[in-house]
C-alpha atoms as a PDB file:
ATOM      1  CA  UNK A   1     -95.726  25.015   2.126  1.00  0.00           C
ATOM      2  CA  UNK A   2     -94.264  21.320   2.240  1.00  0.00           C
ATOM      3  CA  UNK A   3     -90.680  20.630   2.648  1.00  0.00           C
ATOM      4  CA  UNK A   4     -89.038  17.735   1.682  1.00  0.00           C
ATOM      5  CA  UNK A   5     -85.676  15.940   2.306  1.00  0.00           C
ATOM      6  CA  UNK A   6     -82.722  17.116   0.234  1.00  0.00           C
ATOM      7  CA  UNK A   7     -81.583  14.759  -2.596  1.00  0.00           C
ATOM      8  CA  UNK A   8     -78.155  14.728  -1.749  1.00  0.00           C
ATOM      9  CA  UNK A   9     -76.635  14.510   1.548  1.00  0.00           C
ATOM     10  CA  UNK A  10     -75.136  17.716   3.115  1.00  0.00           C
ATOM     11  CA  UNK A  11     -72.221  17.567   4.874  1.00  0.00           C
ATOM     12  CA  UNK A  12     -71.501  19.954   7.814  1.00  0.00           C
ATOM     13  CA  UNK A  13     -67.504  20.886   9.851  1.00  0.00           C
ATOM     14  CA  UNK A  14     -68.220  20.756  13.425  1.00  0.00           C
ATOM     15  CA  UNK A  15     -66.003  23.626  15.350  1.00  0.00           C
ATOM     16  CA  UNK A  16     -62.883  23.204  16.679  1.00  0.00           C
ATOM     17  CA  UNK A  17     -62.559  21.283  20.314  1.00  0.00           C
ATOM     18  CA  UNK A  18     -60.236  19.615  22.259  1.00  0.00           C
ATOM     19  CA  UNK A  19     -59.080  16.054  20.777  1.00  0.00           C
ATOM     20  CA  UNK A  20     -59.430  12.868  23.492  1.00  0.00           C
ATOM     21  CA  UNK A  21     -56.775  11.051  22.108  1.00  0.00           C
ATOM     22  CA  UNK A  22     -53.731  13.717  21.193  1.00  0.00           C
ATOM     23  CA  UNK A  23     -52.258  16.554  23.595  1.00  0.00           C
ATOM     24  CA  UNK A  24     -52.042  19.479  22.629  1.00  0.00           C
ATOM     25  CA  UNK A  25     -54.603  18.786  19.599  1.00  0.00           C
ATOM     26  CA  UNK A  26     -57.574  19.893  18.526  1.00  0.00           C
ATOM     27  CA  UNK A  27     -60.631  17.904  16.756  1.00  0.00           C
ATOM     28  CA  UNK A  28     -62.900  18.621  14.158  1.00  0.00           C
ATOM     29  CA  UNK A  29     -65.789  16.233  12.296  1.00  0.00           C
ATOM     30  CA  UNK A  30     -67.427  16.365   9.138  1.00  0.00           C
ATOM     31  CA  UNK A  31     -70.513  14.710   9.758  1.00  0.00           C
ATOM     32  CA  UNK A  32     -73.892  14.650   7.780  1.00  0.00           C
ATOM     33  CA  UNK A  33     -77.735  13.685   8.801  1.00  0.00           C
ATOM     34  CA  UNK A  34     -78.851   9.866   8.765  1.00  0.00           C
ATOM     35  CA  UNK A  35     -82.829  10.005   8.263  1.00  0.00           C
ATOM     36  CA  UNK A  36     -85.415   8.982   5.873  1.00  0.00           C
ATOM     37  CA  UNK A  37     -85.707   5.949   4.019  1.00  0.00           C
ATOM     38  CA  UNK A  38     -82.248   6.044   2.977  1.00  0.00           C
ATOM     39  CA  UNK A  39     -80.671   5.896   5.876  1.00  0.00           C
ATOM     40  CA  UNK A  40     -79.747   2.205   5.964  1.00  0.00           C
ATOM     41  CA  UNK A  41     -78.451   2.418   2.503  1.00  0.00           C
ATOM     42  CA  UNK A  42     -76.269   5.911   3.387  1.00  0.00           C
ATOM     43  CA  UNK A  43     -74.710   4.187   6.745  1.00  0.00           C
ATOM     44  CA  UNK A  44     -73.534   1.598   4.673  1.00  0.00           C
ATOM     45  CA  UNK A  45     -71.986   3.418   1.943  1.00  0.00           C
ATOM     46  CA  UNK A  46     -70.513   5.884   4.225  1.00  0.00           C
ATOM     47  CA  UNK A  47     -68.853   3.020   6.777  1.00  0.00           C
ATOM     48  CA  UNK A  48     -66.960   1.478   3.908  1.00  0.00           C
ATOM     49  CA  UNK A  49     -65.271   5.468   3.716  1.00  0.00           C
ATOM     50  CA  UNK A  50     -64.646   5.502   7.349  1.00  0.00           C
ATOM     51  CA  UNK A  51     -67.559   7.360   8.399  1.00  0.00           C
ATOM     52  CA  UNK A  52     -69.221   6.439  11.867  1.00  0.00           C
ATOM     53  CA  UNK A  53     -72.446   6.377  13.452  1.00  0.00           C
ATOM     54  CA  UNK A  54     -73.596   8.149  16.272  1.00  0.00           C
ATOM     55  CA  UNK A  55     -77.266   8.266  16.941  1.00  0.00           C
ATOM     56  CA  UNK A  56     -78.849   9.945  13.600  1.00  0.00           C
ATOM     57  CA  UNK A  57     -75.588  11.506  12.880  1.00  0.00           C
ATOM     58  CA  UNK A  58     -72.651  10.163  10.659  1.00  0.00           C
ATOM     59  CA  UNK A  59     -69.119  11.105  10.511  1.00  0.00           C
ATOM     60  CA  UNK A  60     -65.735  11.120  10.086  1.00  0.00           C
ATOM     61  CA  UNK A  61     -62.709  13.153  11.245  1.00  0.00           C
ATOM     62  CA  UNK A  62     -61.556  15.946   9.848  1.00  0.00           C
ATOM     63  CA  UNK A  63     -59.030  18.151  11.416  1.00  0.00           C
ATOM     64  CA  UNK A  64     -57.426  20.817  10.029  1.00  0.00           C
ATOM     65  CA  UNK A  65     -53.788  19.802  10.805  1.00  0.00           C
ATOM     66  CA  UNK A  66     -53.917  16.171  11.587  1.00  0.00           C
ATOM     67  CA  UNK A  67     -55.285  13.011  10.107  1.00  0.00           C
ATOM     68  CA  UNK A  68     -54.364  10.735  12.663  1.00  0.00           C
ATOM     69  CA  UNK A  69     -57.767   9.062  13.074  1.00  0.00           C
ATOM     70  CA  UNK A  70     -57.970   5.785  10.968  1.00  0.00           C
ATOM     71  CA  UNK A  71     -61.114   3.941  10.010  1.00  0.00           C
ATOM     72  CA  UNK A  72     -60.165   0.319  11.288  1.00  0.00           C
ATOM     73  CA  UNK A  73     -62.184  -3.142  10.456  1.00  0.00           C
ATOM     74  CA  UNK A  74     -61.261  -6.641  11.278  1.00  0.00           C
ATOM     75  CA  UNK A  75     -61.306  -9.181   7.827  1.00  0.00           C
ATOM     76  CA  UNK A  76     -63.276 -11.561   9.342  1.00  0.00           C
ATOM     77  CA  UNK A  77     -62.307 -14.841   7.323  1.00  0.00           C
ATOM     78  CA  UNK A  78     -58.606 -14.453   7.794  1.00  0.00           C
ATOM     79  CA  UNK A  79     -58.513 -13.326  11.461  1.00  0.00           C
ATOM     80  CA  UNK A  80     -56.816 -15.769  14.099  1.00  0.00           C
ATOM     81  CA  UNK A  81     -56.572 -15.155  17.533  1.00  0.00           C
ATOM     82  CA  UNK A  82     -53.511 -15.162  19.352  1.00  0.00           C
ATOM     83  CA  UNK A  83     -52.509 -17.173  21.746  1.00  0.00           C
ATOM     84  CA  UNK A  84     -53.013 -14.296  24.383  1.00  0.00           C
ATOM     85  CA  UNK A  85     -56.576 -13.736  22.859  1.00  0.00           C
ATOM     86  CA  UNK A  86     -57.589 -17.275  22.833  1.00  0.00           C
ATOM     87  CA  UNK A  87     -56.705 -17.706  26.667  1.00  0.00           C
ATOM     88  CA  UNK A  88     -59.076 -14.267  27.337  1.00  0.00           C
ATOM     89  CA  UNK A  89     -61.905 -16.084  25.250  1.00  0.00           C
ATOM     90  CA  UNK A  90     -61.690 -19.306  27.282  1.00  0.00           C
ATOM     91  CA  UNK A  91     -61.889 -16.379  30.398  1.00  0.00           C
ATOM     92  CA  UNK A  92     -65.076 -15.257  29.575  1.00  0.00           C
ATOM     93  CA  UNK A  93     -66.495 -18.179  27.743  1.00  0.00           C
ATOM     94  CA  UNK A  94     -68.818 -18.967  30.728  1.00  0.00           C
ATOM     95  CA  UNK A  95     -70.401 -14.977  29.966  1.00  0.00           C
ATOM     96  CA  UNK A  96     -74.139 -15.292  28.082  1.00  0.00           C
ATOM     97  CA  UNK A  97     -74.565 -13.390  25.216  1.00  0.00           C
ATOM     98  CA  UNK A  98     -77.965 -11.781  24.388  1.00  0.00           C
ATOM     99  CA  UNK A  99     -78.659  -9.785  21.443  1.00  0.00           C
ATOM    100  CA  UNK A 100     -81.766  -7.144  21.884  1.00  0.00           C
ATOM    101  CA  UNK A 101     -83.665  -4.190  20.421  1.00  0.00           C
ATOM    102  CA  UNK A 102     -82.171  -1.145  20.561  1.00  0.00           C
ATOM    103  CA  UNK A 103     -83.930  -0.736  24.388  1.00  0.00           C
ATOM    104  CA  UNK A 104     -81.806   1.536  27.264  1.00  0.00           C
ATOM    105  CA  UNK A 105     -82.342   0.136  30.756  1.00  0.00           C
ATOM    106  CA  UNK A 106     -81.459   1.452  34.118  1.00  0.00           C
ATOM    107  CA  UNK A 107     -79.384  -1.865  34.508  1.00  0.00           C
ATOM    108  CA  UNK A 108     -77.362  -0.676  31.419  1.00  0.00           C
ATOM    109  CA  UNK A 109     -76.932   2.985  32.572  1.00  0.00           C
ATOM    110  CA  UNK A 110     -75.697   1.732  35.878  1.00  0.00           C
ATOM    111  CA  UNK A 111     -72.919  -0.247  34.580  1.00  0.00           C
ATOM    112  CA  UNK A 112     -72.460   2.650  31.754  1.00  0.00           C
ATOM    113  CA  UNK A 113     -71.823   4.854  34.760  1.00  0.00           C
ATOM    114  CA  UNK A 114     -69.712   2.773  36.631  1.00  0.00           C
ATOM    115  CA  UNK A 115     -67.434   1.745  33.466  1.00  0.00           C
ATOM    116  CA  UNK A 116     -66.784   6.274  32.711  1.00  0.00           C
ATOM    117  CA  UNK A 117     -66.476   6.889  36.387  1.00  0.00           C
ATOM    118  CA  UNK A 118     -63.726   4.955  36.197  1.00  0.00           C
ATOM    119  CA  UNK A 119     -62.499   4.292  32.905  1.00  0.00           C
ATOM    120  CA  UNK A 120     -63.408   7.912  31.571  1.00  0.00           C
ATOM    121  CA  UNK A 121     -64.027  10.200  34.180  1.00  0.00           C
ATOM    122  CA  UNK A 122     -62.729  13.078  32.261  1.00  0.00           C
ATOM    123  CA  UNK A 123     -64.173  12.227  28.831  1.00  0.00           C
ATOM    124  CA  UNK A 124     -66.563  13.556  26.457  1.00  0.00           C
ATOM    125  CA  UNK A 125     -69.310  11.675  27.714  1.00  0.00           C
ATOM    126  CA  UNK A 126     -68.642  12.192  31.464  1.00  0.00           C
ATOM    127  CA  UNK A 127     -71.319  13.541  32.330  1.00  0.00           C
ATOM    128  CA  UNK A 128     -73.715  11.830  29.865  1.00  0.00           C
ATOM    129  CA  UNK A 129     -77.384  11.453  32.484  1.00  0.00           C
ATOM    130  CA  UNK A 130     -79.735   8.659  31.433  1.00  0.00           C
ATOM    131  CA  UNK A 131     -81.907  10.860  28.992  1.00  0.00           C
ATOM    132  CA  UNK A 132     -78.916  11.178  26.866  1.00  0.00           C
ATOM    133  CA  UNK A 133     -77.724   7.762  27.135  1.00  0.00           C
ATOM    134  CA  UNK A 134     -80.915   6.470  26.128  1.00  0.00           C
ATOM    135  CA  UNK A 135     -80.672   8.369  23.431  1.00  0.00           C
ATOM    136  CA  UNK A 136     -77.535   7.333  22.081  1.00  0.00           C
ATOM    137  CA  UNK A 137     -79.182   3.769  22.652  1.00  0.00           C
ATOM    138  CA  UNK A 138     -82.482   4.205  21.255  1.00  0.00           C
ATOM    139  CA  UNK A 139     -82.447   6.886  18.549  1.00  0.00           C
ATOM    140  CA  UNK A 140     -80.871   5.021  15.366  1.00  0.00           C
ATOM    141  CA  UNK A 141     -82.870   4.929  11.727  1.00  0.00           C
ATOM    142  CA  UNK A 142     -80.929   2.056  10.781  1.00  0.00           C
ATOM    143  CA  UNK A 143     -80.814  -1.791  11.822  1.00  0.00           C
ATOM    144  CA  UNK A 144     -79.060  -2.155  15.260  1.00  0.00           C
ATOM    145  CA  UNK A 145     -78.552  -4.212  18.274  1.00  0.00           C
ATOM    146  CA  UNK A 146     -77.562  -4.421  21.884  1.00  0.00           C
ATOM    147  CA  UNK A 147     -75.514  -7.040  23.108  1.00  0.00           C
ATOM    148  CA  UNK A 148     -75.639  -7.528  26.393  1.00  0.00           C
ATOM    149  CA  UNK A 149     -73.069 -10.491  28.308  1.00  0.00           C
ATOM    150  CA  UNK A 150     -74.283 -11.485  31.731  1.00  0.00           C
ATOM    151  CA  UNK A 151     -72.805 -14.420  33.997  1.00  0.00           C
ATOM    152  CA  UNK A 152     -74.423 -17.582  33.630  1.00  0.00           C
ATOM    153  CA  UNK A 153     -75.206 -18.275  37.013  1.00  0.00           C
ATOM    154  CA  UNK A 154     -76.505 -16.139  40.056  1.00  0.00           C
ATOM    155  CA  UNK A 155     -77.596 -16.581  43.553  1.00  0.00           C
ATOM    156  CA  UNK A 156     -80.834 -17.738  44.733  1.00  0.00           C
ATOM    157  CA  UNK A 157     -83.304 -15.113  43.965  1.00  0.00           C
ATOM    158  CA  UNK A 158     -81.481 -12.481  42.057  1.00  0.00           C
ATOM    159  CA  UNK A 159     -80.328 -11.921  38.544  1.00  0.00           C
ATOM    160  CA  UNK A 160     -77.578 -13.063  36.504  1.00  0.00           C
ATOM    161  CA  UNK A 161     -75.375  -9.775  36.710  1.00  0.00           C
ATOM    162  CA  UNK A 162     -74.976  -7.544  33.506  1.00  0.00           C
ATOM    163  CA  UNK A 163     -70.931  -7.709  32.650  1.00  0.00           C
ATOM    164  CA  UNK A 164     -71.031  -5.751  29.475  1.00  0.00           C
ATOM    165  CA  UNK A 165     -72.695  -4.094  26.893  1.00  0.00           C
ATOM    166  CA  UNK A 166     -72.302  -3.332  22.977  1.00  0.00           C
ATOM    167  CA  UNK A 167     -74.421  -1.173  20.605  1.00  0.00           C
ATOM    168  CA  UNK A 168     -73.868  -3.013  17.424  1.00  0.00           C
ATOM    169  CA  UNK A 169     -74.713  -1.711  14.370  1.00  0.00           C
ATOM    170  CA  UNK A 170     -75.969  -4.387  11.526  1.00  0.00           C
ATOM    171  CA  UNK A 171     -74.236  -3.592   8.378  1.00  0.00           C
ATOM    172  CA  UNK A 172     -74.624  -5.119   4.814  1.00  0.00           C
ATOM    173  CA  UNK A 173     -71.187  -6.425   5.302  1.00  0.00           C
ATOM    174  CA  UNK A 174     -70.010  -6.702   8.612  1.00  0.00           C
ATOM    175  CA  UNK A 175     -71.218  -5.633  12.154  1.00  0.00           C
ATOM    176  CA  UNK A 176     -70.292  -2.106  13.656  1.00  0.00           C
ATOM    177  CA  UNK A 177     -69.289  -1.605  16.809  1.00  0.00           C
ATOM    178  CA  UNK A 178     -71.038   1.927  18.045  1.00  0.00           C
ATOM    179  CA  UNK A 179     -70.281   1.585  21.861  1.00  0.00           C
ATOM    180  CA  UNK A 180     -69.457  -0.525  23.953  1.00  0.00           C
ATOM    181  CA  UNK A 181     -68.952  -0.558  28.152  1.00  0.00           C
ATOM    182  CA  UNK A 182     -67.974  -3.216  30.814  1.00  0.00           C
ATOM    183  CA  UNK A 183     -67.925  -4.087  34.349  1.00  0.00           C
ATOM    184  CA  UNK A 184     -64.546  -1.712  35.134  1.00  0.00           C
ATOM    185  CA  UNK A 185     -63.387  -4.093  38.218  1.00  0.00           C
ATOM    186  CA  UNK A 186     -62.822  -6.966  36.234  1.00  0.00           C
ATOM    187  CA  UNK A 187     -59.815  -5.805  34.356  1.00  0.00           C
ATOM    188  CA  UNK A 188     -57.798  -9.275  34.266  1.00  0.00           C
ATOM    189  CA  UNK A 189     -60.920 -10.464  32.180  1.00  0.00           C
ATOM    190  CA  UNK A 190     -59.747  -8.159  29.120  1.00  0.00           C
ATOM    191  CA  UNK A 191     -63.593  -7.273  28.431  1.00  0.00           C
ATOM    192  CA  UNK A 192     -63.325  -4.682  25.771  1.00  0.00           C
ATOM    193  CA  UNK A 193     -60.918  -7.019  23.923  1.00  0.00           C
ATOM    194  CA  UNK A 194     -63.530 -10.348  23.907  1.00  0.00           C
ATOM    195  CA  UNK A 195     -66.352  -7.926  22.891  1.00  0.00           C
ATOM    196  CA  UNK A 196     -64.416  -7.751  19.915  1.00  0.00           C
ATOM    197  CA  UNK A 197     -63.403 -11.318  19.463  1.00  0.00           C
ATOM    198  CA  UNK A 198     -67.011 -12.185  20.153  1.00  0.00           C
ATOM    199  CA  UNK A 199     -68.074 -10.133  17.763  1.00  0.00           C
ATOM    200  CA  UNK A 200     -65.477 -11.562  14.883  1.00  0.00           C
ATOM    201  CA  UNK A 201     -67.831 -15.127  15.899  1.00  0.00           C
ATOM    202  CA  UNK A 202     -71.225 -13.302  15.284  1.00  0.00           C
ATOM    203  CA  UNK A 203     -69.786 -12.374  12.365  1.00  0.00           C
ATOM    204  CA  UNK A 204     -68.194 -15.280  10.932  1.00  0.00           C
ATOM    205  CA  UNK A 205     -71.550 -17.355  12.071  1.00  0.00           C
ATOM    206  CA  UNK A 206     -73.832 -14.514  10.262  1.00  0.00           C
ATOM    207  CA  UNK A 207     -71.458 -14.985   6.644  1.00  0.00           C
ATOM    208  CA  UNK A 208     -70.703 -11.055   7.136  1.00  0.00           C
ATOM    209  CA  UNK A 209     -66.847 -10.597   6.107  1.00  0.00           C
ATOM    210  CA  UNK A 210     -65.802  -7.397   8.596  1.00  0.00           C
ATOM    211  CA  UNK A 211     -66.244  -6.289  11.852  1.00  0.00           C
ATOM    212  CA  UNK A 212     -65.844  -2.506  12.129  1.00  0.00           C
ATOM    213  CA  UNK A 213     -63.966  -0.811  15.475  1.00  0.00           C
ATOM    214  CA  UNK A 214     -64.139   2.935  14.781  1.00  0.00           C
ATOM    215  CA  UNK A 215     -60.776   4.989  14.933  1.00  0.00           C
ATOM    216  CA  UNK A 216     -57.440   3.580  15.501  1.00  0.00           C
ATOM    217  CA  UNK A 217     -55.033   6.390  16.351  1.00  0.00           C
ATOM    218  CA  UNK A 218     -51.074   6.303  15.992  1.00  0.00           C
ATOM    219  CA  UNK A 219     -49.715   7.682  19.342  1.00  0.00           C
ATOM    220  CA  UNK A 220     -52.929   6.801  21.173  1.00  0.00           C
ATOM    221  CA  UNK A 221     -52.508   4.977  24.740  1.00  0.00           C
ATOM    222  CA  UNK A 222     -56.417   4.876  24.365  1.00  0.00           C
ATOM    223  CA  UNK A 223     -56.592   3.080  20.758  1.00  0.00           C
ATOM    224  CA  UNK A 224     -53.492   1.025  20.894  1.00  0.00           C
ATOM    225  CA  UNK A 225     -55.289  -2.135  21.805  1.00  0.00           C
ATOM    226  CA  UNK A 226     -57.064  -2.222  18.263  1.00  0.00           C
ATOM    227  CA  UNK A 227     -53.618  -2.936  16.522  1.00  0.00           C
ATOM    228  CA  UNK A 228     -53.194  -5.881  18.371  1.00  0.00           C
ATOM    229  CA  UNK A 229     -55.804  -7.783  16.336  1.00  0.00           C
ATOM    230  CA  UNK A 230     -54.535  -9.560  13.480  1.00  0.00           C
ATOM    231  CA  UNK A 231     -56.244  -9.353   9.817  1.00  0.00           C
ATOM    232  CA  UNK A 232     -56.478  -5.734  10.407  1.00  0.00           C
ATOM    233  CA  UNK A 233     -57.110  -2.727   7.783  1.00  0.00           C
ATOM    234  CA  UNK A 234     -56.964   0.886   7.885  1.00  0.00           C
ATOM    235  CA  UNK A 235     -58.853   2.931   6.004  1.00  0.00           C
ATOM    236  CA  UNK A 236     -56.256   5.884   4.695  1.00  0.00           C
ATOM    237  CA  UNK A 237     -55.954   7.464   1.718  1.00  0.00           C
ATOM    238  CA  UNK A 238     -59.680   6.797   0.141  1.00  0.00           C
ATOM    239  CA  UNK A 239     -59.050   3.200   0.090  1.00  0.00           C
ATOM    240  CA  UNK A 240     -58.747   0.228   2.942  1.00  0.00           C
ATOM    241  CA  UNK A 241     -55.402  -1.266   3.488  1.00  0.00           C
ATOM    242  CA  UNK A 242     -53.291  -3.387   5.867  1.00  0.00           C
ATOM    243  CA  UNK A 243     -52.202  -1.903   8.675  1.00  0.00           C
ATOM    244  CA  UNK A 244     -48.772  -3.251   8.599  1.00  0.00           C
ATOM    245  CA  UNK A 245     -46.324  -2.055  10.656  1.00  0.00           C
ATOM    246  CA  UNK A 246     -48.250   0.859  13.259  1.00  0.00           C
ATOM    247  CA  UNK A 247     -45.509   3.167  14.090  1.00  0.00           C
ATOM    248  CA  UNK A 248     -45.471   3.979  10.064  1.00  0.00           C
ATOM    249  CA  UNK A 249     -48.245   6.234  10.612  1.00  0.00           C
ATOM    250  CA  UNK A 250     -46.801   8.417  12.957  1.00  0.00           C
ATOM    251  CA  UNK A 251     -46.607  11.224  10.503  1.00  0.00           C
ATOM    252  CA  UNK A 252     -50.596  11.252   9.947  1.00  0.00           C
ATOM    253  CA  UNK A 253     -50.126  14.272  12.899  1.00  0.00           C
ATOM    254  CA  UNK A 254     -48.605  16.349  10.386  1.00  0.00           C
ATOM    255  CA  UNK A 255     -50.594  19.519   8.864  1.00  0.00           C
ATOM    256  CA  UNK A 256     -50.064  18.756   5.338  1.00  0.00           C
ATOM    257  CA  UNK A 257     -51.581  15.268   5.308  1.00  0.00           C
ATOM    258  CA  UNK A 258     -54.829  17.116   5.573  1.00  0.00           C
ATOM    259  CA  UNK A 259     -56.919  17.670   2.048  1.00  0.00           C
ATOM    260  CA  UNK A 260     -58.808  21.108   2.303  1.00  0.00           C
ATOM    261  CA  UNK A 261     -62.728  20.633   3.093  1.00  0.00           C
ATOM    262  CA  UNK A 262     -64.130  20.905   0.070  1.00  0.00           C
ATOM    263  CA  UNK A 263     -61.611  18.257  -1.566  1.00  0.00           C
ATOM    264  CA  UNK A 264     -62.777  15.430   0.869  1.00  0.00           C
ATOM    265  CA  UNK A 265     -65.895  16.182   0.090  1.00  0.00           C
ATOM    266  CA  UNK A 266     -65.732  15.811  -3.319  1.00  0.00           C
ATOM    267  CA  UNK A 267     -64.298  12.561  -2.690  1.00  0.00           C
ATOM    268  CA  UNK A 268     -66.918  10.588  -1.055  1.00  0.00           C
ATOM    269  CA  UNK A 269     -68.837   8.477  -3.087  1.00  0.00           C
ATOM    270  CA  UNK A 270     -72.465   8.428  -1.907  1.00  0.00           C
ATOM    271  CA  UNK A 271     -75.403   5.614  -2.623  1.00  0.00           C
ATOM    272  CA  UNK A 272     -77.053   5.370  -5.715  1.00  0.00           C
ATOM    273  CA  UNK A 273     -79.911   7.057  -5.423  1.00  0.00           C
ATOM    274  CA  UNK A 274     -82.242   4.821  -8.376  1.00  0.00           C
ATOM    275  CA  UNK A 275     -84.105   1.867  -7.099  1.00  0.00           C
END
């Protein structure tokens, strides 16, 4: 008997587990399969909703008492860097950015190691080995890249050393930022905050009008650095919108912010499916 692809996607509630970025809180995704010839078409519709990639999965949060986890994205053509950020690009400006296949090396998973030992230790990904981080590298049905900065010089003999490393998503508008990791000892260089100012350039060089960061979370030590970048949106509410001020969505933590399930569901507008 053959079997073929459902029409529609299905979408699937992951169980309850502990969240990474709340105490005392527990997490919970709704998520759906990225495969087939659609898939490009799917990861973009579903990205402007606030859905994520990860590997051949998408999806979103959705917790059963808290809707803390924003969808953010960077407007491109009106961002300007502060004065702070400007000073961390003329830091790193000597760093030489290469943008690859979607390849895993052991160079990568060494400094992927290296940046959770210390940055992460008691993460979900902590003990990630190098099967599964090639994986998360290499298994994507839709159009990505990794970025990869090195120095731009090096001793006699040796290679230029790997600082940092993005998987980049290319979206029909705007680049998404999957994953990134950095040298952990360099923490006066601000890495994780240039990957995303270089990443505004790519994107203002390639015409594309957002860059996306994944989930900004009120209360978050973890995700506070994202409101610090101007021309910033939030995706609450079914619809994108200035952050404004951050400490006004402190009350997404509360249980009745939540739509049931089937509700959110019914909200999301998938690809059309002619043509």
């Amino acid at each position: 008997m053959r079997h073929s692809l459902p029409l529609a996607p299905q979408f699937y509630v992951t169980a309850p587990q502990t969240c990474p970025y709340l105490d005392g809180r527990a997490e919970r995704k709704l998520f759906t399969a990225l495969q087939g010839e659609g898939a490009e078409k799917l990861n973009n519709t579903l990205s402007r909703q606030g859905f994520r990639r990860s590997q051949n999965v998408l999806y979103r949060p959705s917790c059963a008492d808290c809707s803390a986890c924003l969808s953010a994205r960077i407007r491109v053509a009106d961002f300007q860097p502060t004065r702070t950020q400007r000073k961390m690009l003329r830091r790193n400006a000597h760093l030489k950015r290469t943008a690859t296949s979607p390849w895993a090396t052991e160079e990568q998973f060494a400094l992927f190691r290296r940046y959770l030992d210390q940055r992460h230790a008691d993460g979900g990904m902590a003990d990630m080995d190098i099967f599964e981080f090639a994986a998360m590298i290499e298994e994507t049905p839709v159009k990505s890249r990794v970025i990869e900065y090195r120095e731009t010089e090096a001793s006699p003999g040796t290679t230029r050393a790997l600082t940092a490393v993005c998987l980049t998503d290319v979206l029909d508008d705007g680049l998404s930022m999957v994953y990134s990791f950095y040298d952990p000892d360099r923490p006066e260089d601000s890495l994780g905050t240039y990957l995303v100012l270089d990443h505004i350039e790519i994107a203002r060089r390639a015409g594309l009008p957002y860059v996306y960061l994944g989930y900004w979370v009120p209360g978050s030590r973890k995700m506070g650095y994202k409101a610090k970048f101007g021309a910033l949106e939030i995706y609450k509410g079914g619809r994108w919108q200035e952050i404004g001020d951050p400490a006004s969505h402190d009350g997404e933590t509360h249980p009745l912010s939540v739509d049931p399930i089937a509700e959110q569901v019914a909200k999301i507008q998938l690809p059309d499916s002619r043509g």
